[in-house]
Protein backbone atom coordinates (compact mmCIF):
# COMPACT_ATOMS: atom_id res chain seq x y z
CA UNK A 1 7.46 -6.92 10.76
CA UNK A 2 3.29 -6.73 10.65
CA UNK A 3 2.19 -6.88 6.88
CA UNK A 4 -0.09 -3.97 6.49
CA UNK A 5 -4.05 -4.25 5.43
CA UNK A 6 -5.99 -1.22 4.48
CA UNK A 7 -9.54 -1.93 4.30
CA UNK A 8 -12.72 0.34 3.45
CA UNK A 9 -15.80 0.39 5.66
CA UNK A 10 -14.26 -1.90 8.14
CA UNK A 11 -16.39 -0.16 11.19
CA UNK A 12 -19.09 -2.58 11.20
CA UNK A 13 -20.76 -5.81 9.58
CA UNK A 14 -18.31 -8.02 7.01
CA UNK A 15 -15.97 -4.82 7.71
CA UNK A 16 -15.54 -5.39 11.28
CA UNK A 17 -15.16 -9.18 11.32
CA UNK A 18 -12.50 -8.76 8.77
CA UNK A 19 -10.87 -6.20 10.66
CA UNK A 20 -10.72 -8.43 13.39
CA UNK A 21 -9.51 -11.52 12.52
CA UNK A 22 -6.77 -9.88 10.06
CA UNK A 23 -5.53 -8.20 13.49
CA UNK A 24 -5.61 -11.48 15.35
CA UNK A 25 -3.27 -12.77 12.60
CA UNK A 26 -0.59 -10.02 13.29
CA UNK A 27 -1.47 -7.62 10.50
CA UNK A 28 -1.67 -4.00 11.07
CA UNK A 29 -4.71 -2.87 10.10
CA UNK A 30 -5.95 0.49 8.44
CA UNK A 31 -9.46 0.88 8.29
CA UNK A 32 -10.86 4.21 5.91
CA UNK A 33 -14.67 4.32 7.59
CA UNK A 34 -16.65 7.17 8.46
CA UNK A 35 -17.73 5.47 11.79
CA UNK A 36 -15.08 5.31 14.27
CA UNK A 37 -13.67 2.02 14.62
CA UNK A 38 -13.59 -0.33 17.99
CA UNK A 39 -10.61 -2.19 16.25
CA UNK A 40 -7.20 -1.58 13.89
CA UNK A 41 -6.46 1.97 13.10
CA UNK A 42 -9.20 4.46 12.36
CA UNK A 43 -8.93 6.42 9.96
CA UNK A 44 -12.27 8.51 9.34
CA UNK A 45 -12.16 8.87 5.83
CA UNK A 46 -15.52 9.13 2.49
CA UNK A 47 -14.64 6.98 0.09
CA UNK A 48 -16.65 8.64 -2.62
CA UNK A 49 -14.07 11.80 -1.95
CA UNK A 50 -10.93 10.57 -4.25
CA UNK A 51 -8.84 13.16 -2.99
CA UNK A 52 -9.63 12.21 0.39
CA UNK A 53 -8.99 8.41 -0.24
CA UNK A 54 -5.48 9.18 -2.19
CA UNK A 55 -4.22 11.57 0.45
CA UNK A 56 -4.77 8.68 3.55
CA UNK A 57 -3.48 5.77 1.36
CA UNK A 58 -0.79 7.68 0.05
CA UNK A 59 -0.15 8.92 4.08
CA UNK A 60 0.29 5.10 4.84
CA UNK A 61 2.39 4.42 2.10
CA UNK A 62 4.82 7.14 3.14
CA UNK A 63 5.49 4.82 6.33
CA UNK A 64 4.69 1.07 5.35
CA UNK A 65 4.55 -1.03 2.50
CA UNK A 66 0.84 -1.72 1.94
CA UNK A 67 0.35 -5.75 1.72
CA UNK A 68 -2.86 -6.03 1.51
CA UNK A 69 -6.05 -3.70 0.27
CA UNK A 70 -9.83 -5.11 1.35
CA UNK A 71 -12.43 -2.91 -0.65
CA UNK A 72 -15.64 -3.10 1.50
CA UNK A 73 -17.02 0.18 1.75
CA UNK A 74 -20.72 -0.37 0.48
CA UNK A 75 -24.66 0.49 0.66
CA UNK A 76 -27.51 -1.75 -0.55
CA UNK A 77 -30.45 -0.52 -2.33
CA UNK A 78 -33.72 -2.32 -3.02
CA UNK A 79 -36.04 -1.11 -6.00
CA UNK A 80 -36.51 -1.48 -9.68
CA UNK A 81 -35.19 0.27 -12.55
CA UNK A 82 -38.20 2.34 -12.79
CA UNK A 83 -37.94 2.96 -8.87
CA UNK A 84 -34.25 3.65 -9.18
CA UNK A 85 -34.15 7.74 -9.74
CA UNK A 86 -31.14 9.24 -11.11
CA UNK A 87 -29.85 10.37 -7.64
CA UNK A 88 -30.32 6.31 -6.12
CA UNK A 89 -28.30 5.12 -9.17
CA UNK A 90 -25.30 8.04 -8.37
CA UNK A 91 -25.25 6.99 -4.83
CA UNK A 92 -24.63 3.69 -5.08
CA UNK A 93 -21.93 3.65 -8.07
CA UNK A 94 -20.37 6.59 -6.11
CA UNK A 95 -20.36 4.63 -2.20
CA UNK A 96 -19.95 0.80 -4.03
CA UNK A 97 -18.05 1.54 -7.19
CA UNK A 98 -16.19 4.81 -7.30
CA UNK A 99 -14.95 3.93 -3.55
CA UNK A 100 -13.77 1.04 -4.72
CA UNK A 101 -12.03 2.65 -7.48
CA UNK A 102 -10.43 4.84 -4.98
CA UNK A 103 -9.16 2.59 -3.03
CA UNK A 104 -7.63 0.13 -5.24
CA UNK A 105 -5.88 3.25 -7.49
CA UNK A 106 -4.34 4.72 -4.31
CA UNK A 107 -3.00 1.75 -2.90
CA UNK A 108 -1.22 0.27 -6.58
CA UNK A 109 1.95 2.60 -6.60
CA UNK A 110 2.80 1.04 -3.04
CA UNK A 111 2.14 -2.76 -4.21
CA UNK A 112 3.64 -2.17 -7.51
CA UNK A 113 7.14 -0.85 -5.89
CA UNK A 114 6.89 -3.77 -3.55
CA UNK A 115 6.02 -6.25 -6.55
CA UNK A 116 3.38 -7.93 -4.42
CA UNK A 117 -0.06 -7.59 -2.94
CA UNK A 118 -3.24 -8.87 -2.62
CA UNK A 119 -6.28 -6.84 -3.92
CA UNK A 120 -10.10 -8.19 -2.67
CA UNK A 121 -13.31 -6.56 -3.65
CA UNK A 122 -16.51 -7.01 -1.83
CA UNK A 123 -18.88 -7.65 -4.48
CA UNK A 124 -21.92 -10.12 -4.49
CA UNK A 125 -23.69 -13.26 -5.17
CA UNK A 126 -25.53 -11.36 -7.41
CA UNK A 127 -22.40 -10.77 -9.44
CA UNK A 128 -23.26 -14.08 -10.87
CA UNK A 129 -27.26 -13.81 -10.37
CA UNK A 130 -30.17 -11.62 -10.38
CA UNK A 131 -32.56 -10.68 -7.64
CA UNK A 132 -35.74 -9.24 -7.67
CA UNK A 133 -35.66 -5.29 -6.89
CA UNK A 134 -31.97 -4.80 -7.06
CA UNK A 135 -31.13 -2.79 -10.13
CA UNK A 136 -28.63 -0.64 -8.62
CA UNK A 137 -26.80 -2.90 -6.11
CA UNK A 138 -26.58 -5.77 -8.49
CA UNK A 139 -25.23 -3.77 -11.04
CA UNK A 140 -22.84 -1.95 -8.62
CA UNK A 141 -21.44 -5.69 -7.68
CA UNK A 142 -21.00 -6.97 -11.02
CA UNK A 143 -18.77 -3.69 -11.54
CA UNK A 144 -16.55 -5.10 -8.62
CA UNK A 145 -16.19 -8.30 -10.09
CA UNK A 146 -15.00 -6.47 -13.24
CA UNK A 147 -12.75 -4.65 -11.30
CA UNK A 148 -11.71 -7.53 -9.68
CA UNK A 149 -11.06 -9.24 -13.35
CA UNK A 150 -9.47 -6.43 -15.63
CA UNK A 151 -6.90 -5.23 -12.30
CA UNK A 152 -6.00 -9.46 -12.14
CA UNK A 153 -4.79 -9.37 -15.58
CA UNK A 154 -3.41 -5.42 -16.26
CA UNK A 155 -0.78 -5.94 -12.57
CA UNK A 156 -0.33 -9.76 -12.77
CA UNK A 157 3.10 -9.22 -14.07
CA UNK A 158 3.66 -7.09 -10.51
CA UNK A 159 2.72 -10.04 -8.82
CA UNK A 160 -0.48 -8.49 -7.63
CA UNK A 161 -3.00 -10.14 -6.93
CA UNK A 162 -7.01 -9.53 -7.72
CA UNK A 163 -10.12 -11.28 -6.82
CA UNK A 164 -14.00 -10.77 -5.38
CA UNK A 165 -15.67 -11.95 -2.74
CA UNK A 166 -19.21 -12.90 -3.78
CA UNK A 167 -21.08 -13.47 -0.40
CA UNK A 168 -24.54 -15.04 -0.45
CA UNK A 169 -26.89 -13.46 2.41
CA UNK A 170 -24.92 -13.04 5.05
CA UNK A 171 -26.23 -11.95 8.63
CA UNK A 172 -25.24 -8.38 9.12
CA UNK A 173 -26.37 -4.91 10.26
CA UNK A 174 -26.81 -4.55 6.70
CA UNK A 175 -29.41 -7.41 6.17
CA UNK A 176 -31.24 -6.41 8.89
CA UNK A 177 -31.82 -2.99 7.40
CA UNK A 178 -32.54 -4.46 4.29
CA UNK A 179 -35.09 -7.04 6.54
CA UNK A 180 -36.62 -3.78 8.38
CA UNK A 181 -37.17 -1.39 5.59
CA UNK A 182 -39.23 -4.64 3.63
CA UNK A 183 -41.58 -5.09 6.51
CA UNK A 184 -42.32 -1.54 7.19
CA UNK A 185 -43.43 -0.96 3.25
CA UNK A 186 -44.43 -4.51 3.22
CA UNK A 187 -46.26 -5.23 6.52
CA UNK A 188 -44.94 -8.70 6.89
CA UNK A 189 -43.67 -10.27 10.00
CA UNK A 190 -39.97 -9.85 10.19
CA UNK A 191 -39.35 -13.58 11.77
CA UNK A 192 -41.13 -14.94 9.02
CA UNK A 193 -39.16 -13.20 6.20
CA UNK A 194 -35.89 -13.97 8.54
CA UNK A 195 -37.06 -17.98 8.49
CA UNK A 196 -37.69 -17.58 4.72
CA UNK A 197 -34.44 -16.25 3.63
CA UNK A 198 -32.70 -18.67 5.93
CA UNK A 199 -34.78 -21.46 3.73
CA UNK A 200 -34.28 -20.45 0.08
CA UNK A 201 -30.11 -21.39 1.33
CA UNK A 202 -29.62 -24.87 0.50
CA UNK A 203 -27.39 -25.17 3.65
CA UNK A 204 -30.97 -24.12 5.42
CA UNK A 205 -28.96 -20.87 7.10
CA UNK A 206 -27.77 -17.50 7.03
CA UNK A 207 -24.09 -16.83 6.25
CA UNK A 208 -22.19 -14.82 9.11
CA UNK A 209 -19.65 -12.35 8.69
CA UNK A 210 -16.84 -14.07 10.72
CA UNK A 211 -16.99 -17.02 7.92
CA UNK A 212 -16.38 -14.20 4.62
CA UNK A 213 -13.94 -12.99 6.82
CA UNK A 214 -12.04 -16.18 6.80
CA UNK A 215 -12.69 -16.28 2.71
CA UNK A 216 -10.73 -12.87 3.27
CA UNK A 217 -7.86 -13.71 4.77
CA UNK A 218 -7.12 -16.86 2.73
CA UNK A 219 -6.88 -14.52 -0.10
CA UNK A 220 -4.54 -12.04 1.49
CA UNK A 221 -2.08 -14.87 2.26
CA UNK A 222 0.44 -16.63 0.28
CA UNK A 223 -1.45 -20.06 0.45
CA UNK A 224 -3.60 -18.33 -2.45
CA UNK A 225 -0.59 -16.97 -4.15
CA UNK A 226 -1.91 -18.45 -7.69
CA UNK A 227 -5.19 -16.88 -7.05
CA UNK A 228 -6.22 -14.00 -8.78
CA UNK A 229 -8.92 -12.83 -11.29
CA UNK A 230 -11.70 -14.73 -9.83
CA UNK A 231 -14.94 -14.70 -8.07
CA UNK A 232 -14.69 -16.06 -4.82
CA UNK A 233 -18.73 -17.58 -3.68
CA UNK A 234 -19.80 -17.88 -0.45
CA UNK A 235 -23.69 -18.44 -0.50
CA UNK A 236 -24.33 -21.37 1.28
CA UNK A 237 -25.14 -22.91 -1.95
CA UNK A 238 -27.70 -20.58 -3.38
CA UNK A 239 -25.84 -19.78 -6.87
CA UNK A 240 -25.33 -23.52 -7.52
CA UNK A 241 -29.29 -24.04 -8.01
């Protein structure tokens, strides 16, 4: 029998390259995104909607044990706390943290009567660091390395199993956005910024999704079955300077 993985925001980026590779190793995959889905089972689904997230988790339950929950769902936002306006900072807590909240609440009942599973956040390099202009987003990511912490310890004794992700910058849809939306306020030359961020990476590259999804799936499996609680880098080296 497939082990089960639901994941959030699996449609595209990290998402998608986790998707993948967890369905090349035989799991059946449930992906809660609001963009259809090329791979694993769509299921079109806000994450900021708590009803909504509780009522498709809770649907899956009803037919499988859940195995595995990947909390990816998640925006970035660039700007200041004096450039971060009340509705910025609600947006991102409600797409990054309160989706994440979701998610791992409506999947616990499921692991707990199974006395296993394996619980990863998405959260950041900068759960460890700071970074110029990101108030919101490095806030939101240090909230899903607490998470990640306090669920380790309050369901170790269900054998469940909790731990983040910290990726470095890692070559997405997302970072190009991010890339895109600097040079059009900025005016610089978007090769030039691309060559730059690949520089301040001691391993003198960008990160790329397929290699966090790898991170991923270690985690989900039993070869990191005295894992939990901790905050999994992969920057390329950038935290260690």
């Amino acid at each position: 029998m497939n082990k089960v993985c639901v994941i959030t925001g699996g449609s595209s980026g990290i998402g998608l390259s986790i998707v993948k590779l967890f369905v090349e190793n035989n799991y059946r995959v449930f992906n809660l995104d609001l963009s259809p889905s090329p791979l694993g089972e769509f299921c079109q689904c806000d994450v900021t909607n708590l009803k909504q997230v509780n009522e498709i988790v809770n649907t899956i339950a009803d037919k499988h044990t859940i195995d595995v929950l990947v909390s990816n769902a998640g925006i970035h936002f660039s700007a200041n706390i004096e450039n971060t306006s009340e509705a910025d900072l609600d947006k991102v807590f409600s797409i990054n943290v309160k989706g994440a909240y979701a998610a791992v609440k409506a999947v616990l009942p499921s692991m707990k009567a199974n006395n296993n599973g394996a619980i990863i956040l998405m959260s950041s390099e900068q759960a460890l660091v700071a970074k110029h202009n990101s108030f919101a987003y490095n806030l939101s990511k240090s909230a899903l390395a607490s998470i990640a912490k306090t669920t380790a310890l309050d369901y170790a004794s269900f054998n469940i199993r909790a731990n983040a992700v910290c990726p470095g910058t890692i070559e997405t849809p997302l970072y190009h956005k991010a890339i895109n939306n600097y040079c059009e306020k900025s005016g610089a030359n978007k090769d030039e910024v691309h060559a730059e961020e690949a520089a301040l990476q001691p391993l003198g590259r960008l990160g790329q999704a397929e290699e966090v999804a790898e991170l991923v799936l270690f985690l989900a499996s039993d070869k990191a079955k005295f894992i939990t609680g901790s905050l999994q880098v992969i920057d390329g080296g950038y935290t260690a300077q």
